[in-house]
N, C-alpha and C. Protein backbone atom coordinates (compact mmCIF):
# COMPACT_ATOMS: atom_id res chain seq x y z
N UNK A 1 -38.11 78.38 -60.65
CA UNK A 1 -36.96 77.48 -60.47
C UNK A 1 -36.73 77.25 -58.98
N UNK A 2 -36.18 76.35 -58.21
CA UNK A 2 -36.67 75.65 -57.00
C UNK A 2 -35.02 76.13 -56.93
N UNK A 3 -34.86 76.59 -55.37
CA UNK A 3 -33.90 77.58 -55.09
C UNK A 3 -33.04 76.46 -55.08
N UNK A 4 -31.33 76.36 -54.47
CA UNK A 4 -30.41 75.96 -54.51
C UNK A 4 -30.26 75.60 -52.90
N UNK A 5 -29.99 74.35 -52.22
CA UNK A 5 -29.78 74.13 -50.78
C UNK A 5 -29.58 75.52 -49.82
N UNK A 6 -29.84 75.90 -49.11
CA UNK A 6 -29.60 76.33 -48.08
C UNK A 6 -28.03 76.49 -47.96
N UNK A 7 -27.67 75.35 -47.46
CA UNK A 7 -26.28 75.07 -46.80
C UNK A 7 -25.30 75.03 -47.60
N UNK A 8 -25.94 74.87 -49.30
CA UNK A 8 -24.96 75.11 -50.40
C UNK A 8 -24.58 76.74 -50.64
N UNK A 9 -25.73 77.27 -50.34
CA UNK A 9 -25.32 79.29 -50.74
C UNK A 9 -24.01 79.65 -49.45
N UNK A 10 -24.90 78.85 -48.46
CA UNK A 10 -23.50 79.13 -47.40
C UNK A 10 -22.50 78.89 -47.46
N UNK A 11 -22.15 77.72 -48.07
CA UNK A 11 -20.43 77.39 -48.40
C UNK A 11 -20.20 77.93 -49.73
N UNK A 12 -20.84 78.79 -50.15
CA UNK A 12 -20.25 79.90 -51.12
C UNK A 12 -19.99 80.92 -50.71
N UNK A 13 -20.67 81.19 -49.90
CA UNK A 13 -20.22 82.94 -49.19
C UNK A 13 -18.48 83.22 -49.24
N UNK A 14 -17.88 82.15 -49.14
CA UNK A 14 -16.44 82.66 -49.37
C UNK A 14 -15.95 83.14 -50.48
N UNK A 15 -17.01 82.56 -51.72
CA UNK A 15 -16.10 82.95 -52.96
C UNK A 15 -17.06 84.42 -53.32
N UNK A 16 -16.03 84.87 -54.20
CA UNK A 16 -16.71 86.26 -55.13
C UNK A 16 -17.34 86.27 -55.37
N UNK A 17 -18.73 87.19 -56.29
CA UNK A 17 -19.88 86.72 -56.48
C UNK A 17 -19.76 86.03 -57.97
N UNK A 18 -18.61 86.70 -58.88
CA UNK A 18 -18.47 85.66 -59.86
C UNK A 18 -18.20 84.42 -60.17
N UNK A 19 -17.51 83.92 -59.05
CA UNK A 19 -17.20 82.32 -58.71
C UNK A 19 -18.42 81.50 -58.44
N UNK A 20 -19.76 82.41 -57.41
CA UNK A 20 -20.40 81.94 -56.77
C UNK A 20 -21.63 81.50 -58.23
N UNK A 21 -22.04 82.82 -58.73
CA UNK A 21 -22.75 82.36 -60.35
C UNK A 21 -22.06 81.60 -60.97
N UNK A 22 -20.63 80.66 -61.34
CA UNK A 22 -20.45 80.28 -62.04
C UNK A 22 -20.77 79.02 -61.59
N UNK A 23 -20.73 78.56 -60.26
CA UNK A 23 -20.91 77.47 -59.23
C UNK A 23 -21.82 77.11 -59.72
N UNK A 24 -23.17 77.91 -59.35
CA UNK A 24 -24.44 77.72 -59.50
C UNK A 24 -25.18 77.34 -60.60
N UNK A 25 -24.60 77.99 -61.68
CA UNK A 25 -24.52 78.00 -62.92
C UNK A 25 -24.33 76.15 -63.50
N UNK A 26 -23.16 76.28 -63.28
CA UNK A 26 -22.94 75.30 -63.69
C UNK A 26 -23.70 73.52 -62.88
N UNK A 27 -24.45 74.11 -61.38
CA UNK A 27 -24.84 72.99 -60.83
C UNK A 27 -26.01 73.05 -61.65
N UNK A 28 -26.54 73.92 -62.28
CA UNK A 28 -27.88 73.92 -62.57
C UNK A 28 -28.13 73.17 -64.49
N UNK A 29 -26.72 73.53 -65.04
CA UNK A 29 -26.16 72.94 -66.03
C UNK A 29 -26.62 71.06 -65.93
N UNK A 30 -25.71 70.97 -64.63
CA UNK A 30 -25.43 69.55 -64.74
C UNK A 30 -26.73 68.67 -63.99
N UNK A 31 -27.70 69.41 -63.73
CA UNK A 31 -28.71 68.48 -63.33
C UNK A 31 -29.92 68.67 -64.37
N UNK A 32 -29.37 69.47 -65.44
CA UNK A 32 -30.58 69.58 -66.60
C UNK A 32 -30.40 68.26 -67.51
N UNK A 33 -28.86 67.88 -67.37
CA UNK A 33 -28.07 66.78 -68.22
C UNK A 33 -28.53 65.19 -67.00
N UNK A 34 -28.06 65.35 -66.35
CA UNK A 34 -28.26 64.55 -65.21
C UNK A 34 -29.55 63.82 -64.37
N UNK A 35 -30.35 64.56 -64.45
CA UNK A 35 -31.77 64.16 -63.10
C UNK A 35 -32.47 63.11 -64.18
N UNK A 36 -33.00 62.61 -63.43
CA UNK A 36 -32.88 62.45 -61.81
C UNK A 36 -31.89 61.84 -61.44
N UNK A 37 -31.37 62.29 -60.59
CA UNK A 37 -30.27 61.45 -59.85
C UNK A 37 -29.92 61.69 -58.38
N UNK A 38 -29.13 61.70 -57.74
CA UNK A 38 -28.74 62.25 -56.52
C UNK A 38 -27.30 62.93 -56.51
N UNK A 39 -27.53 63.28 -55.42
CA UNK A 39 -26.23 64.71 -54.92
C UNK A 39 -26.24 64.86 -53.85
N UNK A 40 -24.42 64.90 -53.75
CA UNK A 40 -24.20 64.74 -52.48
C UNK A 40 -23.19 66.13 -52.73
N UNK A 41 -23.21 67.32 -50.95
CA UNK A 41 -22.33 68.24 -51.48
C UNK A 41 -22.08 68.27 -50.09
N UNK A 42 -20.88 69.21 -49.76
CA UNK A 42 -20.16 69.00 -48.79
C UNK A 42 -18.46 69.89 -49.35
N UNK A 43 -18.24 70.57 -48.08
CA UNK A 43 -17.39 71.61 -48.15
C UNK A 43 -15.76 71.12 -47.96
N UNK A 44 -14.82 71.80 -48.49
CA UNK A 44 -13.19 71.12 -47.78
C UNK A 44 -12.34 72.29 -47.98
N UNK A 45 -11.20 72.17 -47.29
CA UNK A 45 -10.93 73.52 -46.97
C UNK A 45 -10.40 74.09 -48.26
N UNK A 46 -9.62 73.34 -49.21
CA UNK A 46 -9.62 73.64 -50.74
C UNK A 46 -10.84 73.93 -51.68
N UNK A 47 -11.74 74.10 -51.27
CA UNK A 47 -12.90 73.62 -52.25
C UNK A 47 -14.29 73.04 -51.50
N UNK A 48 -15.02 73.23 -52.71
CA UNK A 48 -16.78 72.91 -52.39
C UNK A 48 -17.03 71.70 -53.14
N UNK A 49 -17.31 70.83 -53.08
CA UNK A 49 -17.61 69.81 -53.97
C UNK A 49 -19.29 69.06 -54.03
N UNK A 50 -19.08 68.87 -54.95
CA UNK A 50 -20.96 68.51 -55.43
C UNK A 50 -20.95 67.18 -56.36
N UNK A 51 -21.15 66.08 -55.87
CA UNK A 51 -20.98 64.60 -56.36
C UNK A 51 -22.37 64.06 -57.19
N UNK A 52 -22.24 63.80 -58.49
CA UNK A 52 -23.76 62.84 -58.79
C UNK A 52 -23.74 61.76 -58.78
N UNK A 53 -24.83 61.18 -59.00
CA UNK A 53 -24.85 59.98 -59.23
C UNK A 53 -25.70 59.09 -59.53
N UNK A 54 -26.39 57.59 -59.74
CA UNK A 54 -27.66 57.70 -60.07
C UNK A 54 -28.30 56.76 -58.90
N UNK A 55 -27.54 56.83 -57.97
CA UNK A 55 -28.32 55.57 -56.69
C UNK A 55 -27.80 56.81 -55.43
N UNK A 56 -28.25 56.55 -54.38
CA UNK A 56 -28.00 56.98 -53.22
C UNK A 56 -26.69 56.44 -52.31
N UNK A 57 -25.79 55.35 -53.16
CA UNK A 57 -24.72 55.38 -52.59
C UNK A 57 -23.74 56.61 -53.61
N UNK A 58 -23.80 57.48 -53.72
CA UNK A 58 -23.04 58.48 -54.53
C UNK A 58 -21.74 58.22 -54.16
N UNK A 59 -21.29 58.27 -52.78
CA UNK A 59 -19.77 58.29 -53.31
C UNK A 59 -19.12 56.69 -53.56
N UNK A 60 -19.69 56.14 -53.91
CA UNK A 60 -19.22 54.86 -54.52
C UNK A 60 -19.47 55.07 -56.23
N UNK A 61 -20.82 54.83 -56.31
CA UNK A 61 -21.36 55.08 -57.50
C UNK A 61 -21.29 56.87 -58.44
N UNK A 62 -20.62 57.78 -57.64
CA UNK A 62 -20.45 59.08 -58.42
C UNK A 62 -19.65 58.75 -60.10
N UNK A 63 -20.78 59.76 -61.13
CA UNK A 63 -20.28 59.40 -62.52
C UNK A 63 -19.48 60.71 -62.52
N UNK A 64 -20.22 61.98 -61.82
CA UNK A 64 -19.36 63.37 -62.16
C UNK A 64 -19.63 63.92 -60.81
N UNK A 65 -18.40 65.42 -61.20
CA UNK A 65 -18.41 65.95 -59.89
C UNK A 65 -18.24 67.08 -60.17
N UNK A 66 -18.30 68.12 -59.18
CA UNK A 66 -18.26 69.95 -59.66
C UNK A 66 -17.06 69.88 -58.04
N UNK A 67 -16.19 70.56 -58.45
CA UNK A 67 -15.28 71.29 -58.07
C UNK A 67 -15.03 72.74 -57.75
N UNK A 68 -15.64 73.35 -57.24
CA UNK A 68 -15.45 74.95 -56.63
C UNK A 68 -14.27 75.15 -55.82
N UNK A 69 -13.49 76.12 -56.12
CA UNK A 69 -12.05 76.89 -56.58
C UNK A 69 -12.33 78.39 -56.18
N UNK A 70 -11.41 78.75 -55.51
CA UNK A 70 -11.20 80.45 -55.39
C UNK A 70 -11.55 80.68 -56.66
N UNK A 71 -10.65 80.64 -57.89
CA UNK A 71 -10.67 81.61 -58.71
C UNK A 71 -11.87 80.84 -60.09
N UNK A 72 -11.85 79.34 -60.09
CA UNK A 72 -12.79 78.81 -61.06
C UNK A 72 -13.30 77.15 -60.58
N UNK A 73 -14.18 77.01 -62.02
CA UNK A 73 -14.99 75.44 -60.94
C UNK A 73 -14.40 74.27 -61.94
N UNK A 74 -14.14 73.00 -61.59
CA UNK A 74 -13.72 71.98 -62.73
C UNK A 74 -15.16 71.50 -62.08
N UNK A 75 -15.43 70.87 -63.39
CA UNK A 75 -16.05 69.63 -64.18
C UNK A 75 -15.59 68.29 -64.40
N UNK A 76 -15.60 67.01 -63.28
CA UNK A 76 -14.28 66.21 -63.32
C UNK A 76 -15.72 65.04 -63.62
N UNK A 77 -14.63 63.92 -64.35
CA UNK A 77 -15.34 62.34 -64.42
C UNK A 77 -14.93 61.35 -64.30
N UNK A 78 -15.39 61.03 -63.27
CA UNK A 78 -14.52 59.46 -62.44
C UNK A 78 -14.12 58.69 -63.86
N UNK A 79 -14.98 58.20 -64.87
CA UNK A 79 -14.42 57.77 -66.40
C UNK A 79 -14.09 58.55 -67.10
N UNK A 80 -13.48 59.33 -66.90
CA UNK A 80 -12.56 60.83 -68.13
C UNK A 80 -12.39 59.87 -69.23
N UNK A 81 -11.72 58.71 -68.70
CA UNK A 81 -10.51 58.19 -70.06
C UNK A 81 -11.30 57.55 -70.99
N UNK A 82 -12.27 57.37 -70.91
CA UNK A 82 -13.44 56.23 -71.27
C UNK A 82 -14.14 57.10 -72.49
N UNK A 83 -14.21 58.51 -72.28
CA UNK A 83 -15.32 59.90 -72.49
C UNK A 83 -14.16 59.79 -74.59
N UNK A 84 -14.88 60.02 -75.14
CA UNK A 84 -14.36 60.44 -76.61
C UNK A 84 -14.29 62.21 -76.75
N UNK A 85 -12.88 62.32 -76.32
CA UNK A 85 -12.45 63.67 -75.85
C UNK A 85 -12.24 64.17 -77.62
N UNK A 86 -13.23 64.16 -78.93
CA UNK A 86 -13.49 64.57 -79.95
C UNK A 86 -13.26 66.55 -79.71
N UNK A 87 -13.36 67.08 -78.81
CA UNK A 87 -12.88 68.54 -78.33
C UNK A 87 -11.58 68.84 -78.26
N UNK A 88 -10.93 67.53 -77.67
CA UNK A 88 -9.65 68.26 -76.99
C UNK A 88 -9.70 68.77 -76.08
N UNK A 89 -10.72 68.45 -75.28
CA UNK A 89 -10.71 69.24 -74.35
C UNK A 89 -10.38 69.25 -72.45
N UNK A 90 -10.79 67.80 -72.69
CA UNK A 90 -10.34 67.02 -71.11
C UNK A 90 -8.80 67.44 -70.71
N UNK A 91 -8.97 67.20 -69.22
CA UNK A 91 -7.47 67.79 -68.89
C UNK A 91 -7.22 66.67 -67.45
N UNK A 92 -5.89 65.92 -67.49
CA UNK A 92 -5.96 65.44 -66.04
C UNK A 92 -5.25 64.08 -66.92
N UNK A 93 -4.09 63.34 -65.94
CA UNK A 93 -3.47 62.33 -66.27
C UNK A 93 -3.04 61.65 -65.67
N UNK A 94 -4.45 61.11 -64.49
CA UNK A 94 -4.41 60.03 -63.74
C UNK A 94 -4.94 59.16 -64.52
N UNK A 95 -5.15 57.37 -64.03
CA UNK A 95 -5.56 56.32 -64.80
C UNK A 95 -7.24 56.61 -64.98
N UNK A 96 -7.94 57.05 -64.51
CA UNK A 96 -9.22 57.35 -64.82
C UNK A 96 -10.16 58.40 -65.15
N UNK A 97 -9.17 59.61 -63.97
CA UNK A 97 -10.24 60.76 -64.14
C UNK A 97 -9.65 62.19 -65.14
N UNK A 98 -11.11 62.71 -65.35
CA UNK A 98 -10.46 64.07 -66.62
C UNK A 98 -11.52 64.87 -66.05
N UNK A 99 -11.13 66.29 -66.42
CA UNK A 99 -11.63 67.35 -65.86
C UNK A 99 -11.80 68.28 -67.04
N UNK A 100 -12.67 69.26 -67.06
CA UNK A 100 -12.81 70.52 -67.67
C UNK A 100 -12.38 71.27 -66.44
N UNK A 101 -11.74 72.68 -67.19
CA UNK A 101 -11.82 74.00 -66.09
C UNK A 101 -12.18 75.05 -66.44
N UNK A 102 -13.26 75.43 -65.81
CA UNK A 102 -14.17 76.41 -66.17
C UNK A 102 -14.00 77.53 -65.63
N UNK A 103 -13.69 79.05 -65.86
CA UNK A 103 -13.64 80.27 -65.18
C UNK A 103 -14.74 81.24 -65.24
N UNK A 104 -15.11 81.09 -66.46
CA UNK A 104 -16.26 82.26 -67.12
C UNK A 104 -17.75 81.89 -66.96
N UNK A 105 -18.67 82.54 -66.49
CA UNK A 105 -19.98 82.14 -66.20
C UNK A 105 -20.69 81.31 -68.09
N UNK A 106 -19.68 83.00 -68.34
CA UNK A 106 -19.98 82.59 -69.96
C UNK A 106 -20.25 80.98 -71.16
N UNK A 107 -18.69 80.72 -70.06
CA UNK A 107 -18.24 79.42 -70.78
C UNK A 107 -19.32 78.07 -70.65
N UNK A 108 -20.14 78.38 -70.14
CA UNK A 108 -21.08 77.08 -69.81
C UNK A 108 -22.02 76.86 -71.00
N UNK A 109 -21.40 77.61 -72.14
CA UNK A 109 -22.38 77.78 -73.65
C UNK A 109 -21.53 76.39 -74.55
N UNK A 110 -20.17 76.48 -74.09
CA UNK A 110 -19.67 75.42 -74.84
C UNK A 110 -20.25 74.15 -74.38
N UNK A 111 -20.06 73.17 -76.07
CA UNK A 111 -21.53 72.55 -76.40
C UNK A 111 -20.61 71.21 -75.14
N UNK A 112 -18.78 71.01 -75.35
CA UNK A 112 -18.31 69.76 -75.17
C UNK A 112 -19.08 69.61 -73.48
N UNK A 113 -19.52 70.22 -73.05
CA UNK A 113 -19.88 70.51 -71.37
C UNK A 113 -20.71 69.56 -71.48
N UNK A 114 -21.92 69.51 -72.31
CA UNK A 114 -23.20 68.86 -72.45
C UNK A 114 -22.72 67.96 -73.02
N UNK A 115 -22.10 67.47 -74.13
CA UNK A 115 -21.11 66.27 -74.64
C UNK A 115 -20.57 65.28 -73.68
N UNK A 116 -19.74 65.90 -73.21
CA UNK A 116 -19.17 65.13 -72.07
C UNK A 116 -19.93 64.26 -70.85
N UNK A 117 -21.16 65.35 -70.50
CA UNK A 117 -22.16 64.60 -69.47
C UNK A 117 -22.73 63.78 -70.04
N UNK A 118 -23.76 63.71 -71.09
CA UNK A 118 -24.19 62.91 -71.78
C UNK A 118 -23.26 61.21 -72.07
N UNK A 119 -22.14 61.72 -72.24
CA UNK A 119 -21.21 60.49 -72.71
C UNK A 119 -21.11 59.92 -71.60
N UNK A 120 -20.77 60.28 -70.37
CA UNK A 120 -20.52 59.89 -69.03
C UNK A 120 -21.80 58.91 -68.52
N UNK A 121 -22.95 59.49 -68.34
CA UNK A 121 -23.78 58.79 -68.32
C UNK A 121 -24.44 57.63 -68.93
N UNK A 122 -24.17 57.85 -70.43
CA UNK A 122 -24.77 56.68 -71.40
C UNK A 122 -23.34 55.34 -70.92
N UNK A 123 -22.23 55.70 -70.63
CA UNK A 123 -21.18 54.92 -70.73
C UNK A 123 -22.06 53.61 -69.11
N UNK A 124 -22.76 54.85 -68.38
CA UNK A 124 -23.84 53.75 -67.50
C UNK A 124 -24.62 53.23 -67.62
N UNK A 125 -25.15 52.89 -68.98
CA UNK A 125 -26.05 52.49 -69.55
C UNK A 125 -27.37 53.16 -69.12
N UNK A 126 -26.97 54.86 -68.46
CA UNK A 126 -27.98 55.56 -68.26
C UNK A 126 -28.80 56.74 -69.37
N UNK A 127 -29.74 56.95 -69.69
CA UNK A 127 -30.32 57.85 -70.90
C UNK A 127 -30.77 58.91 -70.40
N UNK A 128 -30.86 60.42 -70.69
CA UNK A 128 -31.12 61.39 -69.87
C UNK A 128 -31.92 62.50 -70.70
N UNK A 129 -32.44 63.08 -71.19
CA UNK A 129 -33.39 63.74 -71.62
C UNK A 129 -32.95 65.10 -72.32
N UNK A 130 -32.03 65.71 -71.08
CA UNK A 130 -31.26 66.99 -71.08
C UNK A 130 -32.09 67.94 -70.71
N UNK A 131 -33.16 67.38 -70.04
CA UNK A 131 -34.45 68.04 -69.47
C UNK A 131 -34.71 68.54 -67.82
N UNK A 132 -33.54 67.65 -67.05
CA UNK A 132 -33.94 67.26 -65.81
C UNK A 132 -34.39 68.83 -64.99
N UNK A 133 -35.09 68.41 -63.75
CA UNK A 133 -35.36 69.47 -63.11
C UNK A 133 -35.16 69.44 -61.57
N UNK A 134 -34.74 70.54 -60.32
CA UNK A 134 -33.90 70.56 -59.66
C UNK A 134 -35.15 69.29 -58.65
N UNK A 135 -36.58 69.67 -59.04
CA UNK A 135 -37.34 68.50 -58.27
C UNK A 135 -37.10 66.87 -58.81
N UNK A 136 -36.40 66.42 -59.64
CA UNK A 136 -35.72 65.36 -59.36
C UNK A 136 -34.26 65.18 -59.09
N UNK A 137 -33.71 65.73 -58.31
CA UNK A 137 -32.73 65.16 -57.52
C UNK A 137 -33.25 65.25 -56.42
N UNK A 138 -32.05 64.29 -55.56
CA UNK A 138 -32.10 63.62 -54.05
C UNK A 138 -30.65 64.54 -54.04
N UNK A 139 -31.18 65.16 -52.76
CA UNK A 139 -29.50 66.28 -52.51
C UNK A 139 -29.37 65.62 -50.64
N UNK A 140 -28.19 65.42 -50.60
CA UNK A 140 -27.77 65.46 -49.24
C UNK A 140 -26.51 65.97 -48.98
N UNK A 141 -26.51 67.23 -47.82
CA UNK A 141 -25.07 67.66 -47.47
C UNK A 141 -24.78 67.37 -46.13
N UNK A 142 -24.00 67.62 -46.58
CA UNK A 142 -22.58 66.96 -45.41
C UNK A 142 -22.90 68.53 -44.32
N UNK A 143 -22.82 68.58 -43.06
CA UNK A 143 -22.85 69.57 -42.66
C UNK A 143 -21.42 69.89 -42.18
N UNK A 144 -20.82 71.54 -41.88
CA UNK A 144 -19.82 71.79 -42.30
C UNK A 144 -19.07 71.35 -40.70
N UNK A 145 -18.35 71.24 -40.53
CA UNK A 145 -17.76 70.45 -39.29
C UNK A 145 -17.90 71.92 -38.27
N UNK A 146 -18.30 71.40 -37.11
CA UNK A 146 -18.47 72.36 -36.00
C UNK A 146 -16.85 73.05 -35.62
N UNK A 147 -16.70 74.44 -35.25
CA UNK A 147 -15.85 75.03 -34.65
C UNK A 147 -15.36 74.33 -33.21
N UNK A 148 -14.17 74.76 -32.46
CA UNK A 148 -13.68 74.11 -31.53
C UNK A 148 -14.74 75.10 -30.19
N UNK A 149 -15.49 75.94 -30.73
CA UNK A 149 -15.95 76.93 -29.61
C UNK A 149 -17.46 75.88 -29.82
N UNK A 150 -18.11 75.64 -30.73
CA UNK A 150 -19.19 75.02 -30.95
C UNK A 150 -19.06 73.39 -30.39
N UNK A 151 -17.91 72.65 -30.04
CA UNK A 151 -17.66 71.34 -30.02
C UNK A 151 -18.32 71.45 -28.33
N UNK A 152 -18.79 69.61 -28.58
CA UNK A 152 -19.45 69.39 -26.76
C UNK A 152 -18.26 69.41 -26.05
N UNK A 153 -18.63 69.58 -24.52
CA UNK A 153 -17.64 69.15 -23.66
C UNK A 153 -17.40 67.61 -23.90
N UNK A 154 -16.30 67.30 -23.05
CA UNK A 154 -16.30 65.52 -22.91
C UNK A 154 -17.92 65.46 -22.22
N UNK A 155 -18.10 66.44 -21.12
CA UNK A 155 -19.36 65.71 -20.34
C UNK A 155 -20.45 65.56 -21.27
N UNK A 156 -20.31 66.08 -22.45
CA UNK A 156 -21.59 66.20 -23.34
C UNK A 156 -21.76 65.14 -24.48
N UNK A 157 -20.46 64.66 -24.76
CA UNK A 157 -20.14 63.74 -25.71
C UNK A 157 -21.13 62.50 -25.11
N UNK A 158 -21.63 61.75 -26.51
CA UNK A 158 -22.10 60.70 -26.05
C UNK A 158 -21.24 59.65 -25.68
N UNK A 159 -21.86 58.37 -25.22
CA UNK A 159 -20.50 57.71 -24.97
C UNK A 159 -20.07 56.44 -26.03
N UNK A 160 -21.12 55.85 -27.15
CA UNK A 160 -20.83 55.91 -28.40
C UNK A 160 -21.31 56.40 -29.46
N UNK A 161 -20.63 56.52 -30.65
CA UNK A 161 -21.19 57.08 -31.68
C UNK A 161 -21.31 55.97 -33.00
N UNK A 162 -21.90 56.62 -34.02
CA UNK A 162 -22.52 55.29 -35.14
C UNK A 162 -21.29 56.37 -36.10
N UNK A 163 -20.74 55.25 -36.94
CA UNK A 163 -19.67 55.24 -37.84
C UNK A 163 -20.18 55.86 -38.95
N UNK A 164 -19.77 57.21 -39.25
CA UNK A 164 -19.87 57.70 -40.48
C UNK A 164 -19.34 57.64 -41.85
N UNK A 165 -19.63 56.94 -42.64
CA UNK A 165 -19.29 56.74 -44.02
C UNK A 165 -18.38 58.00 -44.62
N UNK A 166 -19.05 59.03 -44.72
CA UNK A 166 -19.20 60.34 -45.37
C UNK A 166 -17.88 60.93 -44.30
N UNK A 167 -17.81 60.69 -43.27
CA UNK A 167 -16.66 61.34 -42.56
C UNK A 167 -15.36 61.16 -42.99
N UNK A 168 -15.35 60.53 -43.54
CA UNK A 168 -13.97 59.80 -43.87
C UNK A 168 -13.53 59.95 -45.31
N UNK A 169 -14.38 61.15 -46.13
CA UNK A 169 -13.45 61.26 -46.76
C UNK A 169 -12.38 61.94 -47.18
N UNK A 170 -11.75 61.52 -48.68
CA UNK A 170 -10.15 62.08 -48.47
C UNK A 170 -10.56 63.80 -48.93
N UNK A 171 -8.82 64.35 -48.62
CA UNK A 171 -8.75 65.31 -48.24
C UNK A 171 -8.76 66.42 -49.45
N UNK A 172 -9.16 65.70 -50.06
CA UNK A 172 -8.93 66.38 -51.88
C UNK A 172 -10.13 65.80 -53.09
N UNK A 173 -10.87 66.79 -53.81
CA UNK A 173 -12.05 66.19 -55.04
C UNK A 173 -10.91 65.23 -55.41
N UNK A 174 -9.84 65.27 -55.98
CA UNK A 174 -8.87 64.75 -56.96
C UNK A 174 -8.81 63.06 -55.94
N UNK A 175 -8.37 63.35 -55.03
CA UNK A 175 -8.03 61.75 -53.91
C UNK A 175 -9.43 61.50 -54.04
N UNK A 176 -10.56 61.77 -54.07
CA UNK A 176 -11.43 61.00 -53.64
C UNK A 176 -12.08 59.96 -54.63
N UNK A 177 -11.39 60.98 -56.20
CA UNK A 177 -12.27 60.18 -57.55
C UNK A 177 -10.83 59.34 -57.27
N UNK A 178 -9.63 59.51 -57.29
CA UNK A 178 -8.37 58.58 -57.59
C UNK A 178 -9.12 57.40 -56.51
N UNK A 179 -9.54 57.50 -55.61
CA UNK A 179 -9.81 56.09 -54.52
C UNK A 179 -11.21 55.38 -54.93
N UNK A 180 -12.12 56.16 -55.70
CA UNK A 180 -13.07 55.84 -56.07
C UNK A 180 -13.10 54.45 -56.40
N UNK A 181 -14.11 53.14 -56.37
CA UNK A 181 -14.19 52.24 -57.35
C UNK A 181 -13.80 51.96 -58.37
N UNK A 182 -12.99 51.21 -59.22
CA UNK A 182 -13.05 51.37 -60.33
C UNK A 182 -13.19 50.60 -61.28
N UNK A 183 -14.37 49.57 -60.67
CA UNK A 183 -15.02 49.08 -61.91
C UNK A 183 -15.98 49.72 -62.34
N UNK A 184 -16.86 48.81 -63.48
CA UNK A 184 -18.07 49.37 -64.23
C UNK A 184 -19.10 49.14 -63.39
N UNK A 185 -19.33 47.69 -62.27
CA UNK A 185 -20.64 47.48 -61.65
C UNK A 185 -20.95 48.10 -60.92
N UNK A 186 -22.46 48.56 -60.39
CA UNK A 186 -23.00 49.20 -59.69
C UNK A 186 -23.33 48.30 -58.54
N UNK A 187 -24.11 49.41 -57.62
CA UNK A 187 -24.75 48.58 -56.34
C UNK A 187 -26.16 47.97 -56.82
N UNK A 188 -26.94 46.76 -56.44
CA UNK A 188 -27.43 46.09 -56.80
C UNK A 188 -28.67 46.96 -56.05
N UNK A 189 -29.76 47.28 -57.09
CA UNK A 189 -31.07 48.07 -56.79
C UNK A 189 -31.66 47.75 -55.45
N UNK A 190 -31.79 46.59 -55.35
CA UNK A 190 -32.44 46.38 -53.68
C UNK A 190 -31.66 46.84 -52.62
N UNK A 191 -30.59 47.47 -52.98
CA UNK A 191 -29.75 48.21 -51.82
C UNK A 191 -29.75 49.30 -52.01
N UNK A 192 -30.15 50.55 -53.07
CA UNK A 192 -29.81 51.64 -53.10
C UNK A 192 -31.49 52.57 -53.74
N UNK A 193 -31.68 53.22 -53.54
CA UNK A 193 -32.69 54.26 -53.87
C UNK A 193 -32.70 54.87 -55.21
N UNK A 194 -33.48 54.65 -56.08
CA UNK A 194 -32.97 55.09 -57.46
C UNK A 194 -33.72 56.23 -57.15
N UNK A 195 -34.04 57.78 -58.07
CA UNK A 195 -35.04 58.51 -58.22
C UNK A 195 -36.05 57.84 -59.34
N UNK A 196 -37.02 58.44 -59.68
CA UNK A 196 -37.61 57.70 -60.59
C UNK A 196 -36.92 57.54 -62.37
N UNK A 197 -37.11 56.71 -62.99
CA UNK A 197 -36.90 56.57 -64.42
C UNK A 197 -36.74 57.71 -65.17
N UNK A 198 -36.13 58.05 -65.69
CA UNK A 198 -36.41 59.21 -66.93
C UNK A 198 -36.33 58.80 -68.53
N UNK A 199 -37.54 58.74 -68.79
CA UNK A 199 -37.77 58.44 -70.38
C UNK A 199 -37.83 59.57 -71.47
N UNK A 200 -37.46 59.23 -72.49
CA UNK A 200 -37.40 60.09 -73.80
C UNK A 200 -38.91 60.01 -74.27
């Protein structure tokens, strides 16, 4: 099995080691349901967050997201409301997004987990195997913002810089799916990087 980012084990080191298996756990869950696709992850001071999606603009186009928590991880979907919550199980009562909350490494046996992704995706007119493997995703992280001891001097600063997309976002998983897009269309293929096809 093809290890887990680098820079992702590191922005776990804060949590327990049971938080940290359930993290993992569950990223490894959602790209068996998911791949190929891409991922984008990146740290905040509430939380670790891990975005999919099926083009390389992810945070436009993100269908789901993993949420890492001191004490547990949600399972959130920019279309919660859309998802046929036949479980009972979704939780969250904004206009779009719903969440699972997961504590137990255990709990990643319940079936609605795999239900839910599946639904999320087909609702993209995407089909997924339940096969995927960690060599089809496209992962990119955010690196974790430098300390004030690590920052350049002014003399070191360049004197412009190129506008970061990814910098700017909000300060919360929850604000970022609430600001998200919210139509159904995607970005038009000649602009975005698919991974390859996945057929049944």
């Amino acid at each position: 099995m093809t290890k887990p980012p680098r820079e992702l084990l590191e922005f776990l080191r804060r949590h327990d080691a049971d938080v940290r298996s359930l993290a993992l756990g569950l990223r490894s869950l959602v790209i068996e349901e998911t791949a190929p696709c891409h991922e984008y992850i990146f740290a905040m001071r509430s939380a670790i967050v891990l975005l999919y999606g099926p083009t390389d603009r992810v945070l436009e186009d993100c269908i789901c997201m993993i949420g890492v928590y001191r004490k547990h991880a949600n399972l959130q979907f920019t279309h919660g409301v859309d998802l046929d919550d036949s479980f009972a199980a979704l939780r969250g009562s904004g206009a779009r997004m719903r969440h699972l909350t997961i504590r137990r490494l255990s709990e990643l046996q319940r079936p609605e987990i795999r239900d839910y992704l599946r639904q999320a995706w087909k609702l993209e007119g995407l089909t997924r195997t339940g096969q995927g493997k960690p060599s089809d995703v496209v992962t990119v992280v955010k690196p974790r913002p430098t300390t004030r001891a690590e920052r350049p001097t002014k003399d070191q600063r360049p004197t412009t810089t190129k506008p970061s997309r990814a910098a700017s976002l909000p300060s919360s998983p929850a604000s970022f799916l609430s600001s998200a897009p919210s139509g159904r269309s995607r970005s038009a293929p000649s602009r975005s990087r698919r991974p390859p096809a996945s057929r049944r």
